[in-house]
N, C-alpha and C. Protein backbone atom coordinates (compact mmCIF):
# COMPACT_ATOMS: atom_id res chain seq x y z
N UNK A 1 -7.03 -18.03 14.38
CA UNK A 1 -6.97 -19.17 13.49
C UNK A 1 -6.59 -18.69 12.09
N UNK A 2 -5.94 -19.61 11.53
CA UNK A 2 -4.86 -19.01 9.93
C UNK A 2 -6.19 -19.87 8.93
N UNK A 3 -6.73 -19.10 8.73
CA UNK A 3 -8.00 -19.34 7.79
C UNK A 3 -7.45 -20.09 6.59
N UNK A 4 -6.63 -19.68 5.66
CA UNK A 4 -6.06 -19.45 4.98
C UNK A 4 -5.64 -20.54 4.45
N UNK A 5 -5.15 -21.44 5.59
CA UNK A 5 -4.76 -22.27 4.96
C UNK A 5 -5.80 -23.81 5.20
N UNK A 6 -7.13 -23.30 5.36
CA UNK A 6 -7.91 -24.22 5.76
C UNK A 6 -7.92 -25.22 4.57
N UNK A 7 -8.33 -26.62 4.78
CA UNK A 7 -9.02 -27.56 3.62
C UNK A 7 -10.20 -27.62 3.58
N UNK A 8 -10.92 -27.59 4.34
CA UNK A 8 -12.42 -27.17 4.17
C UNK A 8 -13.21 -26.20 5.29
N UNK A 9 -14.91 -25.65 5.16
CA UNK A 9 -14.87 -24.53 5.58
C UNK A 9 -15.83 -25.12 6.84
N UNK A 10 -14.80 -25.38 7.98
CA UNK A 10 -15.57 -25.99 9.48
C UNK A 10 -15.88 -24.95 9.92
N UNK A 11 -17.27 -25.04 11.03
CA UNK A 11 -17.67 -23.98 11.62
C UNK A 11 -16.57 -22.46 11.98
N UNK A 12 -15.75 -23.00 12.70
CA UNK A 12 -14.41 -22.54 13.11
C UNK A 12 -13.91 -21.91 12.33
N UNK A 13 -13.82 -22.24 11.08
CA UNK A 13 -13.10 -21.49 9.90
C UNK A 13 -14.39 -20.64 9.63
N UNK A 14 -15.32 -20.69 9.42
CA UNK A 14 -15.89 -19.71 8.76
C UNK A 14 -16.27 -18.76 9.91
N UNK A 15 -16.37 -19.14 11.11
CA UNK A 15 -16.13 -17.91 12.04
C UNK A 15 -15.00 -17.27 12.32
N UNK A 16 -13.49 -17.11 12.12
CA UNK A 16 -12.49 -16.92 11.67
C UNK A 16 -12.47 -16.12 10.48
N UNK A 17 -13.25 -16.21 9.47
CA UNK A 17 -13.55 -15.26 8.09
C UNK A 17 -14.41 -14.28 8.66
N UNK A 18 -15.36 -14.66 9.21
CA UNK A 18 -16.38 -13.57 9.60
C UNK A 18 -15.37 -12.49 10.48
N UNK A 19 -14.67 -12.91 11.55
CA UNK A 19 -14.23 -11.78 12.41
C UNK A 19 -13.15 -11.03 11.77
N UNK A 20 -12.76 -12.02 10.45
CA UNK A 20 -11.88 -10.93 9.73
C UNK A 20 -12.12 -10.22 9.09
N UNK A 21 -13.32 -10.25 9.02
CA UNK A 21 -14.21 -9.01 7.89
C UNK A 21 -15.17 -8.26 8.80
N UNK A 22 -15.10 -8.49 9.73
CA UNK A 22 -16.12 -7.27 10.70
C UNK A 22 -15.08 -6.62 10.85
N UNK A 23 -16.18 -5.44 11.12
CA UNK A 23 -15.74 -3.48 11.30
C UNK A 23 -15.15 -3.74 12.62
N UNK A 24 -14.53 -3.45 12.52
CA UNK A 24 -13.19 -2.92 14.50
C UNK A 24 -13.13 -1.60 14.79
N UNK A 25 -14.03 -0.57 15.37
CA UNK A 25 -13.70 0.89 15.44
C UNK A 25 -12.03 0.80 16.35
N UNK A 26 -11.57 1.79 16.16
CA UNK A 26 -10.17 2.13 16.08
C UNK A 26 -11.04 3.08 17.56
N UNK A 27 -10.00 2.55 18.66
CA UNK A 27 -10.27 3.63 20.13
C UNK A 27 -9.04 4.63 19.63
N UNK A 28 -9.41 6.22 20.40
CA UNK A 28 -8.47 7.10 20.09
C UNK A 28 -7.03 6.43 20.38
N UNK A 29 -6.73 6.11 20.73
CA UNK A 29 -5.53 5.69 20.83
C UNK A 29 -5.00 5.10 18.97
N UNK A 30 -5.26 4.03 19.34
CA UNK A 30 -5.44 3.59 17.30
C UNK A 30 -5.93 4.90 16.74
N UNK A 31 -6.53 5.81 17.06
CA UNK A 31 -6.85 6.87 15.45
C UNK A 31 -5.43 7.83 15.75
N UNK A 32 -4.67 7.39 16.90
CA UNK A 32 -3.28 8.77 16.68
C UNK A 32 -2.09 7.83 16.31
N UNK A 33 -2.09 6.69 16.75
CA UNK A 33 -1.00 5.68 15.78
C UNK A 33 -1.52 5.70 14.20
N UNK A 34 -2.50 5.78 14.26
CA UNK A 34 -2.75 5.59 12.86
C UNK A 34 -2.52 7.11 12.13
N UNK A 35 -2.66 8.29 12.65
CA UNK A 35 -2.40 9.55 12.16
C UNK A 35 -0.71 9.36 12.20
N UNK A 36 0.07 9.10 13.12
CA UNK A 36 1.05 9.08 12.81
C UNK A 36 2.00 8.66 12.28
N UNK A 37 1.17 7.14 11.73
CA UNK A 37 2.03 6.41 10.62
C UNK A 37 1.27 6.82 9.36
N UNK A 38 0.58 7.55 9.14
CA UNK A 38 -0.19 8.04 7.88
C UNK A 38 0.79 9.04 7.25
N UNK A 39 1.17 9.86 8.41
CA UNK A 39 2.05 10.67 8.26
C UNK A 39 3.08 10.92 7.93
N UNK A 40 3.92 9.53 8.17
CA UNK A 40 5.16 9.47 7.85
C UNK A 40 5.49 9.06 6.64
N UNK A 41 4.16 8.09 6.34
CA UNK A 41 4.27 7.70 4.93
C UNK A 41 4.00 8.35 3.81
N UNK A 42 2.87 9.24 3.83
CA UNK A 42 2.98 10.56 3.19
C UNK A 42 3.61 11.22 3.03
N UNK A 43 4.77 11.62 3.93
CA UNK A 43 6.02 12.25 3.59
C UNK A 43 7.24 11.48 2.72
N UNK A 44 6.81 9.97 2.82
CA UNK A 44 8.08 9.49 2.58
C UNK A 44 7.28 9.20 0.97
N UNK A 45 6.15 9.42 0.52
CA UNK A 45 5.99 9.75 -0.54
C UNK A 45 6.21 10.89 -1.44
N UNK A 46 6.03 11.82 -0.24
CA UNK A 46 6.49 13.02 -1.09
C UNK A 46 8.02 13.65 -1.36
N UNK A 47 8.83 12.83 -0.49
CA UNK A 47 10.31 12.95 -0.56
C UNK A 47 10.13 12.16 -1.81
N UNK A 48 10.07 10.88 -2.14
CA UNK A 48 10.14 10.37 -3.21
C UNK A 48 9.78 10.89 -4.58
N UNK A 49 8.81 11.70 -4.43
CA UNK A 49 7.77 12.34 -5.82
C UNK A 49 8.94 13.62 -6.34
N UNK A 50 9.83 13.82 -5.13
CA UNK A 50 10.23 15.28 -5.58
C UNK A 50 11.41 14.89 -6.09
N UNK A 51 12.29 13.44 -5.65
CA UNK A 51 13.91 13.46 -5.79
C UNK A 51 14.01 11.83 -6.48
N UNK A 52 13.18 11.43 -7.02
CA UNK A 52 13.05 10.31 -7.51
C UNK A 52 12.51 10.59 -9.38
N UNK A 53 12.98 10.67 -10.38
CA UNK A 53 12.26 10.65 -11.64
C UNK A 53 11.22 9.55 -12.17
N UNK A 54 10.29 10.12 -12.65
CA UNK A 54 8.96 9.31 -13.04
C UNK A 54 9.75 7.90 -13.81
N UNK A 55 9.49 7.21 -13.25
CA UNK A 55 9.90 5.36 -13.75
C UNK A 55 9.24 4.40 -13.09
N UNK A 56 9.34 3.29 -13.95
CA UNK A 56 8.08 2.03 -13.03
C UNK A 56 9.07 2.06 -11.89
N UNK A 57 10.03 1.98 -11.72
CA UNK A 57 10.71 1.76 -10.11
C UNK A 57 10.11 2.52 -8.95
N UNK A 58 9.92 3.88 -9.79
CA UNK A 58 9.38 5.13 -8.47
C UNK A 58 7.93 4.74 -8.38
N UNK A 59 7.30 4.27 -9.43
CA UNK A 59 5.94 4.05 -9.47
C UNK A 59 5.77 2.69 -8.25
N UNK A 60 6.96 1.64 -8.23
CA UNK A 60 6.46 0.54 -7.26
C UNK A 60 6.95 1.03 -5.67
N UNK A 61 7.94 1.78 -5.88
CA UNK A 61 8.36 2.26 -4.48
C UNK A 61 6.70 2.96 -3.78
N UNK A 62 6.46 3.61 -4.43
CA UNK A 62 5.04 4.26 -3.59
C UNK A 62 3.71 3.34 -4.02
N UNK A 63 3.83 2.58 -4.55
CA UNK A 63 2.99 1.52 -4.22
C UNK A 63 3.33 0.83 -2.96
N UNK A 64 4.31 0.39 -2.64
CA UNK A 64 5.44 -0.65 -1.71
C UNK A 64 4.37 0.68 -0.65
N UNK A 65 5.05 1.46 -0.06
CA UNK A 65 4.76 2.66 0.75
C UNK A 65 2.78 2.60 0.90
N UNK A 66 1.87 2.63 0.16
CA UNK A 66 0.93 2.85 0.00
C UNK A 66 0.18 0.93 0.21
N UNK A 67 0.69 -0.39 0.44
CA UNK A 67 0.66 -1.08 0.93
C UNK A 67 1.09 -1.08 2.00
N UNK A 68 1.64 -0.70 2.42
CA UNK A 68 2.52 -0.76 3.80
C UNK A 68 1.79 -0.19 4.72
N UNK A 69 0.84 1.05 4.25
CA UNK A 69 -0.10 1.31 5.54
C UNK A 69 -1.47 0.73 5.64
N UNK A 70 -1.62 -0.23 4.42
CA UNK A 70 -2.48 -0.78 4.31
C UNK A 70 -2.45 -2.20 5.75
N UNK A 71 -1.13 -2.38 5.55
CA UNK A 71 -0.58 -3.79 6.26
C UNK A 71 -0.27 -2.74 8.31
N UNK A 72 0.10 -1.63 8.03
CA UNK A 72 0.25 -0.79 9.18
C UNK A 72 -1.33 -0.82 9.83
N UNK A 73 -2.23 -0.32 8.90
CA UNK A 73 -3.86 0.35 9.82
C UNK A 73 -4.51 -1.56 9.97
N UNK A 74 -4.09 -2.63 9.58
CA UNK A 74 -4.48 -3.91 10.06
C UNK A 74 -3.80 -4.09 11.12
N UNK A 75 -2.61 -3.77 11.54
CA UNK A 75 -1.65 -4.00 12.82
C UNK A 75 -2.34 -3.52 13.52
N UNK A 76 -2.64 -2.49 13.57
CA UNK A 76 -3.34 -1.33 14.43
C UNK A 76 -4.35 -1.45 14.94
N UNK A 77 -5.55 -2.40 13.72
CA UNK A 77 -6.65 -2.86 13.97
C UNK A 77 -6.80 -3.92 14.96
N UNK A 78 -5.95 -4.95 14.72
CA UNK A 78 -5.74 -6.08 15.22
C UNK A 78 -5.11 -6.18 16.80
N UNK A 79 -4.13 -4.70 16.52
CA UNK A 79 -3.44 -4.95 18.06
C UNK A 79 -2.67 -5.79 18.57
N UNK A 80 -1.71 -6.41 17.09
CA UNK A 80 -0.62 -7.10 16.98
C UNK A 80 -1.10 -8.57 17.18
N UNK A 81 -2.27 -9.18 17.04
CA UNK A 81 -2.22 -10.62 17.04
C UNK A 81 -2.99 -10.66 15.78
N UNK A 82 -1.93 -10.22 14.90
CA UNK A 82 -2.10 -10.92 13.27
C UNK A 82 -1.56 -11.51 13.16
């Protein structure tokens, strides 16, 4: 359920908030997708840090990158029915 765009907070919706804020342990499987997109993005930060000069542009690119696994380890969590 798309919480989000509720008008008011029916049972339904607020159980919908709750399961989006409970803890989900990650089965090994999720902790090596998640090592391996950790990974890539870390690199693709550090390619950036080395061949990119200090500017707000480089500063939002690894923000952009550093959201992105934020939005990656919820995929992961979720198991694609986000």
């Amino acid at each position: 359920m798309d919480f989000t765009e509720a008008h008011t907070l029916t049972p339904e919706v607020a159980e919908a908030v709750e399961q989006a804020f409970d803890y989900k342990q990650w089965s090994p499987d999720k902790i090596e997708n998640g090592r391996v997109v950790r990974a890539i993005l870390a690199q693709s930060v550090k390619v950036i840090i080395a061949n990119v000069p200090p500017c707000p542009d480089r500063t939002r690119a690894i923000q952009k990158i550093l959201e992105s696994r934020m939005y990656a380890n919820a995929g992961i969590t979720n198991g694609g029915s986000c």
